[in-house]
N, C-alpha and C. Protein backbone atom coordinates (compact mmCIF):
# COMPACT_ATOMS: atom_id res chain seq x y z
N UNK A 1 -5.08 24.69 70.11
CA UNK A 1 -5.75 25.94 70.02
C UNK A 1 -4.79 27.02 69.51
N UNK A 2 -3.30 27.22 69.82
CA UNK A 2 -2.58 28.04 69.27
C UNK A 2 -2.33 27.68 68.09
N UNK A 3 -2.94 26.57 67.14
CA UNK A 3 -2.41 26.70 66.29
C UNK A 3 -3.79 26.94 65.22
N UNK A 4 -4.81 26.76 66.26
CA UNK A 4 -5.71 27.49 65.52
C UNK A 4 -6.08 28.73 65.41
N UNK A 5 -5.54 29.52 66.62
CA UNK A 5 -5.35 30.82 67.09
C UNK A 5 -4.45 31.24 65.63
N UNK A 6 -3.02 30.82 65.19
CA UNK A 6 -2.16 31.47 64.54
C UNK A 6 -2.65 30.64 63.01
N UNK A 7 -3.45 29.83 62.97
CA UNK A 7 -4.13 29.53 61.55
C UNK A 7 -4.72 30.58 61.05
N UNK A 8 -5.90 31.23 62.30
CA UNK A 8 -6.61 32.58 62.33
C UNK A 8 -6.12 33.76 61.94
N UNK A 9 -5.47 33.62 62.76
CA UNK A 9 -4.54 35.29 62.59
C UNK A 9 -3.88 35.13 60.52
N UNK A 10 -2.99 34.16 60.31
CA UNK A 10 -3.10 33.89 59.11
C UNK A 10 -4.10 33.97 58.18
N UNK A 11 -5.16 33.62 58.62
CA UNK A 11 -6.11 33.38 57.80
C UNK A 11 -6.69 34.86 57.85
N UNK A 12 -6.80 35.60 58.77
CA UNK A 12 -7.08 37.13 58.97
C UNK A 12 -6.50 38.29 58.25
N UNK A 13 -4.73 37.61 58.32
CA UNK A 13 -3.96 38.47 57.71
C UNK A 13 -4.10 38.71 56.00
N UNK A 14 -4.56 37.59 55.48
CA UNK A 14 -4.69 37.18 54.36
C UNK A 14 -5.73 37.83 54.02
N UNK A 15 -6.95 37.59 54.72
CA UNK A 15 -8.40 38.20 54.05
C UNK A 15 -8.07 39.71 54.05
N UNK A 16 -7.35 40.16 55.36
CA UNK A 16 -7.31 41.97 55.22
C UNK A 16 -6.27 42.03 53.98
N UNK A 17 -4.95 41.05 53.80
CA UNK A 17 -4.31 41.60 52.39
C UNK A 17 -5.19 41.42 51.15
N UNK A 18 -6.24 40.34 51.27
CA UNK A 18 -6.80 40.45 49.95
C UNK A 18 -7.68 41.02 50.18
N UNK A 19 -8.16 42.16 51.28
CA UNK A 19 -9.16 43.13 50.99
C UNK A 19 -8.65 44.60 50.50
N UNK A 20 -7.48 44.41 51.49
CA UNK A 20 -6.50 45.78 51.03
C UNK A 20 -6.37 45.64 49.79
N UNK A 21 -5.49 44.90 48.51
CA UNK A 21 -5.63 44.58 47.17
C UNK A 21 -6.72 45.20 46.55
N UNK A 22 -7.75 44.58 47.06
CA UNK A 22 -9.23 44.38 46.04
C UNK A 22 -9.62 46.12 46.85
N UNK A 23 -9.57 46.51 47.63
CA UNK A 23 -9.98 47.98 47.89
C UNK A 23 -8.90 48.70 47.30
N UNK A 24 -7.29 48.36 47.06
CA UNK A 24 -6.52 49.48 45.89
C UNK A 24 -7.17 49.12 44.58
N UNK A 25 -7.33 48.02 44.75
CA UNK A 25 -7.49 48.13 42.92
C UNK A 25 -9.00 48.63 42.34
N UNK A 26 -9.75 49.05 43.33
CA UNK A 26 -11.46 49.35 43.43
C UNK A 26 -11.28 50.44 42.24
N UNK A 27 -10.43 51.66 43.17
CA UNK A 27 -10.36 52.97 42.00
C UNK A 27 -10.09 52.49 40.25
N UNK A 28 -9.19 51.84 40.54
CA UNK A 28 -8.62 51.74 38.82
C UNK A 28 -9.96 50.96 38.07
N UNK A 29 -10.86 50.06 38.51
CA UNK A 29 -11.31 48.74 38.35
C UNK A 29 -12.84 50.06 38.16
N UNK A 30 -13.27 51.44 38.90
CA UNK A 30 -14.34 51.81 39.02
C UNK A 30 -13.89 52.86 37.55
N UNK A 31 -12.71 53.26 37.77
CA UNK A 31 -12.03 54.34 36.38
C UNK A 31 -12.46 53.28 35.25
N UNK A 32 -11.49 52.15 35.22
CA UNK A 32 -11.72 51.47 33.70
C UNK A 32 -13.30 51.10 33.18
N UNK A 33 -14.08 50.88 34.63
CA UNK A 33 -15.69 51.02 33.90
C UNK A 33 -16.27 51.93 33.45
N UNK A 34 -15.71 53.47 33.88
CA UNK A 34 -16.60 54.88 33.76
C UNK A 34 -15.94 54.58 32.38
N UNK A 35 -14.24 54.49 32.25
CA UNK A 35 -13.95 55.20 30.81
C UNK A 35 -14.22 53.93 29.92
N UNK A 36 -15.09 52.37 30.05
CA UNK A 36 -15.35 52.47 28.93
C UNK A 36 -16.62 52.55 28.61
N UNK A 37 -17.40 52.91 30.02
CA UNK A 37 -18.65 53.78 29.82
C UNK A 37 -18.81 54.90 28.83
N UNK A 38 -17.58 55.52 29.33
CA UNK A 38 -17.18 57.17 28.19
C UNK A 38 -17.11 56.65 27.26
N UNK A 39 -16.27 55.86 26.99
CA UNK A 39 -15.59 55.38 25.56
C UNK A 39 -17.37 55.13 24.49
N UNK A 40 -17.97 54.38 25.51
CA UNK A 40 -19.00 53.55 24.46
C UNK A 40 -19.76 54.56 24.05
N UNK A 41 -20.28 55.42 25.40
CA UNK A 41 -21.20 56.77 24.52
C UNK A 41 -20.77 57.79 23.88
N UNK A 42 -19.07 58.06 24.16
CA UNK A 42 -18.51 58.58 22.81
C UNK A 42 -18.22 58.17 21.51
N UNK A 43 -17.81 56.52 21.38
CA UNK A 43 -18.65 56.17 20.49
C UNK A 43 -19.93 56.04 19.64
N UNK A 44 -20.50 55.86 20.35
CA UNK A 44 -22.44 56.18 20.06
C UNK A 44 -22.70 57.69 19.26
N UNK A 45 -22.05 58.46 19.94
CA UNK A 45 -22.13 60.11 19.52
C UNK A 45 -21.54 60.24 18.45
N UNK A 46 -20.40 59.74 18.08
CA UNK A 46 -19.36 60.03 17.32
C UNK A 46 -20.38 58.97 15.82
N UNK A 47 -20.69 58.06 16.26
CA UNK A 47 -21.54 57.63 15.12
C UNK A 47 -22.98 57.70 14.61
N UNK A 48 -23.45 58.63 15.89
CA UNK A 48 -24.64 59.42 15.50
C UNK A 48 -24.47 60.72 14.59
N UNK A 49 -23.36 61.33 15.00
CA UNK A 49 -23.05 62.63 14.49
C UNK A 49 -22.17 62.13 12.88
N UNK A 50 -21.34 60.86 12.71
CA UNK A 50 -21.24 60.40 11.45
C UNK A 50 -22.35 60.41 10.51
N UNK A 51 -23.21 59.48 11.08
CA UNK A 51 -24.74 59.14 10.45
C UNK A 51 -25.55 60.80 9.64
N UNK A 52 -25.16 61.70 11.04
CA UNK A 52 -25.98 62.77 10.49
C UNK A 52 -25.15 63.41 9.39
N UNK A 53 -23.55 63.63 9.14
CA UNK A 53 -22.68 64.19 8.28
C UNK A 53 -23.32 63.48 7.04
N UNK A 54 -23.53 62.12 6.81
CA UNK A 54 -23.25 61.73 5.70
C UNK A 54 -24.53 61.71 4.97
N UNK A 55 -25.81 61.98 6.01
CA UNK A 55 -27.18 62.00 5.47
C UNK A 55 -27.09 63.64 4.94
N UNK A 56 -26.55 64.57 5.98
CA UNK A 56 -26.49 65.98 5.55
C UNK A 56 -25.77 66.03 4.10
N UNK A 57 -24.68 65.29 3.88
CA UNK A 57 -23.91 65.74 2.62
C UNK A 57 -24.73 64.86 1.41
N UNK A 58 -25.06 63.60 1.50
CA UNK A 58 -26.10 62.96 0.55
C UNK A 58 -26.70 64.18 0.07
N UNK A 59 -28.12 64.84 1.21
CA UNK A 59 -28.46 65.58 0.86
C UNK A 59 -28.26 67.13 0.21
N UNK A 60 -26.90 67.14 0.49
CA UNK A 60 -26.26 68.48 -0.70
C UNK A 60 -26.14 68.25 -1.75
N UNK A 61 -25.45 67.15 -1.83
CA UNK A 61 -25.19 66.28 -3.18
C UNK A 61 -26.42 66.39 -4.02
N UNK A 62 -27.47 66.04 -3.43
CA UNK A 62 -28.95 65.96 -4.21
C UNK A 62 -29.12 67.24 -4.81
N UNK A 63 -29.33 68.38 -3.82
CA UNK A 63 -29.80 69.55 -3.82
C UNK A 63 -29.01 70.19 -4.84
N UNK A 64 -27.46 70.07 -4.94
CA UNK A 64 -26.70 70.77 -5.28
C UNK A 64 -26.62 69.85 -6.97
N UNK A 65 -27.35 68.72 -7.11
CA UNK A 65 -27.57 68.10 -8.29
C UNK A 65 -28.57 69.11 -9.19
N UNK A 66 -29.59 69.14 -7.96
CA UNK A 66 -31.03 69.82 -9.09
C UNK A 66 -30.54 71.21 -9.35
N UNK A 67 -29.74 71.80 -8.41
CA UNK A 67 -29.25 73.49 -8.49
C UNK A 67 -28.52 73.42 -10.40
N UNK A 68 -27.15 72.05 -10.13
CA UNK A 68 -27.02 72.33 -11.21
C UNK A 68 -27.88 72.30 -12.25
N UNK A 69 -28.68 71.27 -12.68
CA UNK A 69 -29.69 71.03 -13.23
C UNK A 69 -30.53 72.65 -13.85
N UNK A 70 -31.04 73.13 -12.45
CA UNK A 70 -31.97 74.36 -13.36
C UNK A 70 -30.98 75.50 -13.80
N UNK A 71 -29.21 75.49 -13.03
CA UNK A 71 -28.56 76.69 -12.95
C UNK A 71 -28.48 76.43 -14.53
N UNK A 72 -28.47 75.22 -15.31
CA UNK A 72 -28.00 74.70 -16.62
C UNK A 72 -28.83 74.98 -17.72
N UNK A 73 -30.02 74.94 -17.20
CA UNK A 73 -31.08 75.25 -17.99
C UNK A 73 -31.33 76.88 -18.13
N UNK A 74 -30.86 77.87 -16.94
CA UNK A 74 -30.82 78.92 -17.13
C UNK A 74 -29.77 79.69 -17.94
N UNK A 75 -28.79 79.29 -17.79
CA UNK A 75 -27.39 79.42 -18.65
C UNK A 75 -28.02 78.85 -19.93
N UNK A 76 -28.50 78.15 -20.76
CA UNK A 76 -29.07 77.57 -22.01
C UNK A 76 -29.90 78.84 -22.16
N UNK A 77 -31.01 79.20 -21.42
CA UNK A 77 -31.71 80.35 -22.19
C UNK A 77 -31.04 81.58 -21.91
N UNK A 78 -30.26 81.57 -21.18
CA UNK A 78 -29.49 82.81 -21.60
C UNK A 78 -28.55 82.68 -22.95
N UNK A 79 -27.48 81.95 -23.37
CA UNK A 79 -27.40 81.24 -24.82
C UNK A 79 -28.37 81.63 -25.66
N UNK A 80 -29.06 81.25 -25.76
CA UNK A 80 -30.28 80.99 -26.76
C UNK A 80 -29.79 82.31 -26.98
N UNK A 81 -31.02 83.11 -25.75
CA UNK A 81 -31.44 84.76 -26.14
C UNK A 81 -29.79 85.47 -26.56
N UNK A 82 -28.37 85.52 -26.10
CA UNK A 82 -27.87 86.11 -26.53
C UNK A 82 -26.83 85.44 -27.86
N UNK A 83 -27.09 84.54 -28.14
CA UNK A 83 -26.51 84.08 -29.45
C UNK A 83 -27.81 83.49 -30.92
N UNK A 84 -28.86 83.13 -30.20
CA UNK A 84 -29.55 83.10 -31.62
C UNK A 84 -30.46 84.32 -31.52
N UNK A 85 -31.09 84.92 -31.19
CA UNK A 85 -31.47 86.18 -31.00
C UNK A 85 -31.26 86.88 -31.30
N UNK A 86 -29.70 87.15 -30.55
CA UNK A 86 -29.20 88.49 -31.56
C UNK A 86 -28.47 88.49 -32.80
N UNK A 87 -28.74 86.82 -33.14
CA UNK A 87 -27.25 87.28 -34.28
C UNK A 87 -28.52 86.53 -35.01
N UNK A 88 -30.17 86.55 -35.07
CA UNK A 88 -30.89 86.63 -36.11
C UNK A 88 -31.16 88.18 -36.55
N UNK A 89 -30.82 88.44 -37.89
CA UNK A 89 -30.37 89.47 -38.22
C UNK A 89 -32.77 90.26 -38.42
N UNK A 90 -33.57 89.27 -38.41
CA UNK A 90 -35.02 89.88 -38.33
C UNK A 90 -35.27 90.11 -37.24
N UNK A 91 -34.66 89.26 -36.05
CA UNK A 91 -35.06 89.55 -35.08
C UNK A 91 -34.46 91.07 -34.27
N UNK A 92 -33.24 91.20 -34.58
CA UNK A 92 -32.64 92.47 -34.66
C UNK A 92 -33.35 93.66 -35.33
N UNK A 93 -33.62 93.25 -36.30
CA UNK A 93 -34.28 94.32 -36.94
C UNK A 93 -35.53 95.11 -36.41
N UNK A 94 -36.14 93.98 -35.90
CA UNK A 94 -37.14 93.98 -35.30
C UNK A 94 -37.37 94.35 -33.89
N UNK A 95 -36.63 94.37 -32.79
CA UNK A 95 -35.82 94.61 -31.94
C UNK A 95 -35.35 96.46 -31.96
N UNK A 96 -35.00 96.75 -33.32
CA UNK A 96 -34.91 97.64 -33.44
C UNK A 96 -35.82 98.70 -33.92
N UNK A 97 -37.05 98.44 -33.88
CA UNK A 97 -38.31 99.25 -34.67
C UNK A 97 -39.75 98.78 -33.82
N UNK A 98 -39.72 97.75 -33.00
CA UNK A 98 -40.94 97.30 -32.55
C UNK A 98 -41.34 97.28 -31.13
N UNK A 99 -42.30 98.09 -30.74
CA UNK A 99 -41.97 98.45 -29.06
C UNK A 99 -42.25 97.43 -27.93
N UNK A 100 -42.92 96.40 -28.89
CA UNK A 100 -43.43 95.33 -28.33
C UNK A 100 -42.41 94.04 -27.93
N UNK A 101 -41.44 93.88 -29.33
CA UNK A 101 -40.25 93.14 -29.13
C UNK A 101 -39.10 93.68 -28.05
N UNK A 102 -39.30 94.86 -27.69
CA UNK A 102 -38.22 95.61 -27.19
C UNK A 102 -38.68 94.76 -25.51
N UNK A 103 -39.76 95.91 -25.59
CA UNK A 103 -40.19 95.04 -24.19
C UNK A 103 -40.18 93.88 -23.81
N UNK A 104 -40.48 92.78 -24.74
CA UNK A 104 -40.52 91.21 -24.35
C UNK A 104 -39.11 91.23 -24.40
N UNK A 105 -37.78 91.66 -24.80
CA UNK A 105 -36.58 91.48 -24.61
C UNK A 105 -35.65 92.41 -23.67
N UNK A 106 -36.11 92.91 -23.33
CA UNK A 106 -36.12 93.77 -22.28
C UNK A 106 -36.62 92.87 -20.84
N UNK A 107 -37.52 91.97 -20.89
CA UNK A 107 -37.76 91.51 -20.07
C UNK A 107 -37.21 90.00 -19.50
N UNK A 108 -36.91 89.74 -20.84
CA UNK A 108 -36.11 88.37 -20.93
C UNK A 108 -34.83 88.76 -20.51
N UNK A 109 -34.14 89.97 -20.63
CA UNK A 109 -32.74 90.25 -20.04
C UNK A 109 -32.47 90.53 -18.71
N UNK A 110 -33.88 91.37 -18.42
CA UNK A 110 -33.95 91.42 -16.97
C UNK A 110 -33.82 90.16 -16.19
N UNK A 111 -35.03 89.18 -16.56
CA UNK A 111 -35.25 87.79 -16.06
C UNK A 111 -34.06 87.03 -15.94
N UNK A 112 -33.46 87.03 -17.18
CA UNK A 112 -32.13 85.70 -17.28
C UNK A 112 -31.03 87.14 -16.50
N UNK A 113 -31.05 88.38 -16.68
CA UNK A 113 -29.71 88.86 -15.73
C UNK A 113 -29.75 88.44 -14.24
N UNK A 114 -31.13 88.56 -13.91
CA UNK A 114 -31.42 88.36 -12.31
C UNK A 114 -30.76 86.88 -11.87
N UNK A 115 -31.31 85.89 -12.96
CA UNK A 115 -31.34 84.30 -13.00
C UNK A 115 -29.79 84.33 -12.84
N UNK A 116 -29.14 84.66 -13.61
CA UNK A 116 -27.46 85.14 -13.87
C UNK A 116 -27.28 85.57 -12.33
N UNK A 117 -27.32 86.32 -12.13
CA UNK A 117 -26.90 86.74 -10.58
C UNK A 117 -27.01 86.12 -9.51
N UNK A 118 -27.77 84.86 -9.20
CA UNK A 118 -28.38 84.39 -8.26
C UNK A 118 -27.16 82.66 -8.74
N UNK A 119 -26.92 82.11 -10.07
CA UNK A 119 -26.58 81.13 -10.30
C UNK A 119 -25.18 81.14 -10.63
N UNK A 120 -24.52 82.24 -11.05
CA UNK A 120 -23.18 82.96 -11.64
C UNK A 120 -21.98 83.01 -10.76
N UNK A 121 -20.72 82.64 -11.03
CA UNK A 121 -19.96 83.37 -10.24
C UNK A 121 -19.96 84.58 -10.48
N UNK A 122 -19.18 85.00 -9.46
CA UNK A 122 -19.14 87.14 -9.56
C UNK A 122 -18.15 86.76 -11.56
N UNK A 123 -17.11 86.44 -11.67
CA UNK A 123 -17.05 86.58 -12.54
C UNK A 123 -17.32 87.01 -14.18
N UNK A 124 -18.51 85.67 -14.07
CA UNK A 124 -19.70 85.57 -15.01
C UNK A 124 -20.53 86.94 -14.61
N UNK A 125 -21.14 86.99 -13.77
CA UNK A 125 -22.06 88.22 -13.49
C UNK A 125 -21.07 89.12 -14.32
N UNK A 126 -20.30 89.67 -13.37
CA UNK A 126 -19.34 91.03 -13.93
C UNK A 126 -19.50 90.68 -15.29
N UNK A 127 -19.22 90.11 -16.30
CA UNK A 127 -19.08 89.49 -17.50
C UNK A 127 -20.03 89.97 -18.29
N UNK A 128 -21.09 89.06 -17.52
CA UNK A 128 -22.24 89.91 -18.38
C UNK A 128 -22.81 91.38 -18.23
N UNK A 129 -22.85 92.11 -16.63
CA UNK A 129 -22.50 93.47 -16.56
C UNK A 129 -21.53 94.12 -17.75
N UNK A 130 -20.80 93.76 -17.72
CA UNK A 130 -19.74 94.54 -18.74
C UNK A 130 -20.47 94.04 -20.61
N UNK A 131 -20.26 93.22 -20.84
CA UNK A 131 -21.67 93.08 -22.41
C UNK A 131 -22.37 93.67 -22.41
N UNK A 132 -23.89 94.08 -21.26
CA UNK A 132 -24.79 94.38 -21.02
C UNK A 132 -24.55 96.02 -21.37
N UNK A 133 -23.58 96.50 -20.49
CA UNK A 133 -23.43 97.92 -20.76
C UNK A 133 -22.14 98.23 -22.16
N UNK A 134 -21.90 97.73 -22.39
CA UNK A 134 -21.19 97.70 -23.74
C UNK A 134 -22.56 97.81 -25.13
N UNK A 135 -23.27 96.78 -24.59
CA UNK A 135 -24.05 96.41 -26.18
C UNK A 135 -25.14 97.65 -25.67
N UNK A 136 -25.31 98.23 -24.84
CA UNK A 136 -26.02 99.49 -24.56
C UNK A 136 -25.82 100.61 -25.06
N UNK A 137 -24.77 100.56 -25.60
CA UNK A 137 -23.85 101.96 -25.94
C UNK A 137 -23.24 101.94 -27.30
N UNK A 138 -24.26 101.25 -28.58
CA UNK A 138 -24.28 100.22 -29.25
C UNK A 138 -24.43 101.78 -30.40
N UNK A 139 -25.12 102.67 -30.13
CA UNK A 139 -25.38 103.83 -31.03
C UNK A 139 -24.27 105.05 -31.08
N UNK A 140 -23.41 104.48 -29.98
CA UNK A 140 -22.31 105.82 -29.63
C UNK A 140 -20.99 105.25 -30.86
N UNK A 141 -20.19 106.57 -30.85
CA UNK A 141 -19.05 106.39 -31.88
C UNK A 141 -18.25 105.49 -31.34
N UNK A 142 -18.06 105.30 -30.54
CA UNK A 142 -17.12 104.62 -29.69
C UNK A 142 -17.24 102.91 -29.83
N UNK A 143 -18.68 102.75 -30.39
CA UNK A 143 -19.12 101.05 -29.85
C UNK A 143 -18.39 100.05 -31.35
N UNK A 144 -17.58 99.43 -30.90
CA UNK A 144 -17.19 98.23 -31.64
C UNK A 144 -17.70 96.91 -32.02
N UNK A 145 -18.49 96.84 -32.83
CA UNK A 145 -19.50 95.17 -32.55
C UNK A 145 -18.27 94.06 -32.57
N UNK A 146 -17.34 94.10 -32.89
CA UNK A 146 -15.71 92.74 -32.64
C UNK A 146 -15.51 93.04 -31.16
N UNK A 147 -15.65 94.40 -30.57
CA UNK A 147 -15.53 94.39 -29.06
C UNK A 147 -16.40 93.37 -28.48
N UNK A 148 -17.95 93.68 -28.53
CA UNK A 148 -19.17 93.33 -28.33
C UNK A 148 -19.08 91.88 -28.37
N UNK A 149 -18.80 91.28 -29.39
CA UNK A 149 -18.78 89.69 -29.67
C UNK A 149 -17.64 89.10 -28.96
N UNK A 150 -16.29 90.34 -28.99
CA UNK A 150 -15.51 89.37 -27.69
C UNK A 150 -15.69 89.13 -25.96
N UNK A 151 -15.97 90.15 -25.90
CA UNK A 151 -16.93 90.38 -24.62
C UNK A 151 -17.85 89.20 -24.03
N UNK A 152 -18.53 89.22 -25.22
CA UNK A 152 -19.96 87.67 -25.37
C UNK A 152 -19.19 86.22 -25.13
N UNK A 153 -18.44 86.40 -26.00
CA UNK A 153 -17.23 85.02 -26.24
C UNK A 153 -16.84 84.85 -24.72
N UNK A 154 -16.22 85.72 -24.27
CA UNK A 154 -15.66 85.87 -22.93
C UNK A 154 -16.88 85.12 -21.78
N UNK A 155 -18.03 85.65 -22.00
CA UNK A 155 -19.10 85.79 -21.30
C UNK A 155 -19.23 83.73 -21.02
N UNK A 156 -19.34 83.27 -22.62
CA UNK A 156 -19.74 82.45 -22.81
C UNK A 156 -18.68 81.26 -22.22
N UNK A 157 -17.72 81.41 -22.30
CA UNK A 157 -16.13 80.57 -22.02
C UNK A 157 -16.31 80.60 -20.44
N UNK A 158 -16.79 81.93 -19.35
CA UNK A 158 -16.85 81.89 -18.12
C UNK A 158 -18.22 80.60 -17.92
N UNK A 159 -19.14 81.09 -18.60
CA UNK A 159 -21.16 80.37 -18.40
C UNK A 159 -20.04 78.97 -18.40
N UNK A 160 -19.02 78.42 -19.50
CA UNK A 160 -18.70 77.07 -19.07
C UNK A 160 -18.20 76.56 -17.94
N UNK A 161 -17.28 77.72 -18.11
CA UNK A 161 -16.59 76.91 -16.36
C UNK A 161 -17.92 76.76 -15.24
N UNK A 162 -18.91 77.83 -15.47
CA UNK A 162 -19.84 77.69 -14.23
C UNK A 162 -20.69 76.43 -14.18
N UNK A 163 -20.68 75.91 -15.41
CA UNK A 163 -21.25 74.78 -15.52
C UNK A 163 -21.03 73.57 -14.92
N UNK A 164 -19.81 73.74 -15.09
CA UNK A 164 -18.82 72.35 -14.49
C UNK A 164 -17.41 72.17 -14.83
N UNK A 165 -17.03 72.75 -16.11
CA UNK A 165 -15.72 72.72 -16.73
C UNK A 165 -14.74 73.49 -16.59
N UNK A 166 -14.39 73.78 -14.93
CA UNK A 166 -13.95 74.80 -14.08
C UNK A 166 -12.37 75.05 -14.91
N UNK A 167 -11.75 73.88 -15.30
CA UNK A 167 -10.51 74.13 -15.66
C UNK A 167 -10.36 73.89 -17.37
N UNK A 168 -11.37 74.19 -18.21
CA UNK A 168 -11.36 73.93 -19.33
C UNK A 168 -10.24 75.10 -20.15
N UNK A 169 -9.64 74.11 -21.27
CA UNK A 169 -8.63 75.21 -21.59
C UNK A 169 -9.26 75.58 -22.71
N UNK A 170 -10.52 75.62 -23.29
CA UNK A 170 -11.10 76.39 -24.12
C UNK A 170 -11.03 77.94 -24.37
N UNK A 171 -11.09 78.71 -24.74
CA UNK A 171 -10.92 79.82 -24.83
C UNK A 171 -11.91 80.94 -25.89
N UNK A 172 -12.08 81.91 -25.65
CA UNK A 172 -12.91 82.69 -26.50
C UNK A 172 -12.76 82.66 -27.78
N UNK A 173 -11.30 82.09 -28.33
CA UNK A 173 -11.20 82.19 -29.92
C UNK A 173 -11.93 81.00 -30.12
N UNK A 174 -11.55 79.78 -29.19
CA UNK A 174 -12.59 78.41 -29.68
C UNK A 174 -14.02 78.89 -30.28
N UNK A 175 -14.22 79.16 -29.22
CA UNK A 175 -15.98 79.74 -29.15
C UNK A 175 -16.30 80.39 -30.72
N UNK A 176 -15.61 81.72 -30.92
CA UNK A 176 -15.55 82.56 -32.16
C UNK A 176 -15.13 81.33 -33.18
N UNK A 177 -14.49 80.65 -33.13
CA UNK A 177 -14.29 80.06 -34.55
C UNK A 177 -15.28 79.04 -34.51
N UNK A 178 -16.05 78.55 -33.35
CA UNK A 178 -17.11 78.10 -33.65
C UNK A 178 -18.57 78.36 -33.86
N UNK A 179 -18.33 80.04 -34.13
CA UNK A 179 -19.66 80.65 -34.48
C UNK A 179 -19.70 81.55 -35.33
N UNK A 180 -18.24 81.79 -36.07
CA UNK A 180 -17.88 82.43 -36.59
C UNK A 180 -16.95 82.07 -38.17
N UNK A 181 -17.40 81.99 -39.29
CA UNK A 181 -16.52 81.38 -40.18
C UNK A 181 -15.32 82.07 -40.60
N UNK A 182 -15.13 83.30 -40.55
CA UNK A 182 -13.95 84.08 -40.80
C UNK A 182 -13.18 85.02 -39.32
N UNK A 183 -13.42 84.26 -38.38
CA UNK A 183 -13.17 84.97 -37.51
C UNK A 183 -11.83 84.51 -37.03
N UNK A 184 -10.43 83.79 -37.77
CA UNK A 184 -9.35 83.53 -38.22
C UNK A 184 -8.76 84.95 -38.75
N UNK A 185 -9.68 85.38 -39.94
CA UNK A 185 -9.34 86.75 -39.97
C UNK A 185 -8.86 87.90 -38.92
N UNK A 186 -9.52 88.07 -38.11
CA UNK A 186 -10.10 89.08 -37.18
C UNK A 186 -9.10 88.75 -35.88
N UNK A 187 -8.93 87.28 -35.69
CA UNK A 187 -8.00 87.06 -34.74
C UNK A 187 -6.85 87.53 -34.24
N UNK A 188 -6.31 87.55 -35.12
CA UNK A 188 -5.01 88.30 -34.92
C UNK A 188 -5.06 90.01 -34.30
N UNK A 189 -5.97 90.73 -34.93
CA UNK A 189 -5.95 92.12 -34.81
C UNK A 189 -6.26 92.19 -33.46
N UNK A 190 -5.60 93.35 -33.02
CA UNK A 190 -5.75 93.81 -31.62
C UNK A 190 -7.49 94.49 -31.12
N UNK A 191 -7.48 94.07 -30.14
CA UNK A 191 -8.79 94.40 -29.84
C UNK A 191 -9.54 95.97 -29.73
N UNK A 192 -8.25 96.81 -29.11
CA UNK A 192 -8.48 98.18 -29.07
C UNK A 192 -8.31 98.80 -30.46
């Protein structure tokens, strides 16, 4: 019997050390389940909130496709109206004597300036602000039409970068010698 008595007690001592054990190690054993509880639904989040970044930027990408798209098409009729327009020398003429042309161009400047403002960097805007009130002042002693056309040139070299060709090393003389056959001449001379 004492040695079943001290089998007991052994066998007692043992179950309380392996309860003591298994009750220290409870905390760490209840921590490592919460944190990879945490872990998994911060995972989950972290790839829900991925999911939504990359559907959100897809969709800029799109948006910011069609923006360029019509900003491109607005920059083209602005082109048009201020390079074949004005440098058709009937339509000028005409422009200049007809109250009807005035107005329909008058309205087309309004339209494409607004369009300009809304699609433009400030640059471009300012750009064309400054043409706009230059070629306004078109009857005063002061008005230079080589000013006027560099101005435009200028205008036109910014409309590119806005396009897409942010770092193009093109320049306003490009432009002029490509709309211009003697404007090699003119180059050199100072602007003022």
């Amino acid at each position: 019997m004492e040695i079943f008595l001290s089998f007991l007690q052994i066998a007692t001592l043992v179950g309380f050390w392996f309860l003591y054990t298994y009750v220290k190690k409870l905390p760490d054993q209840v921590h490592a389940k919460n944190l990879k509880a945490f872990e998994h639904d911060l995972n989950r989040q972290l790839e829900e909130f991925r999911n939504q970044l990359t559907t959100d930027l897809e969709l800029m990408k799109i948006n910011e496709s069609q923006l360029h798209i019509h900003k491109t098409q607005e920059f083209s009729k602005l082109v048009e109206v201020l390079l074949f327009r004005l440098t058709d020398k009937d339509y000028v003429k005409k422009l200049g004597s007809d109250k009807r042309t005035q107005k329909e161009h008058n309205k087309s400047m309004l339209d494409l300036g607004t369009k300009l403002f809304f699609f433009a960097s400030d640059d471009t805007v300012k750009k064309f602000v400054e043409w706009r009130k230059y070629s306004l002042s078109a009857d005063s002693p002061q008005y230079n039409p080589k000013h006027a056309i560099i101005i435009l040139a200028e205008l036109i070299v910014l409309i590119r970068q806005d396009v897409g060709y942010s770092q193009t090393e093109c320049t306003k003389d490009d432009f002029l010698h490509i709309m211009l056959t003697d404007w090699d001449r003119y180059e050199t001379l100072t602007d003022n």
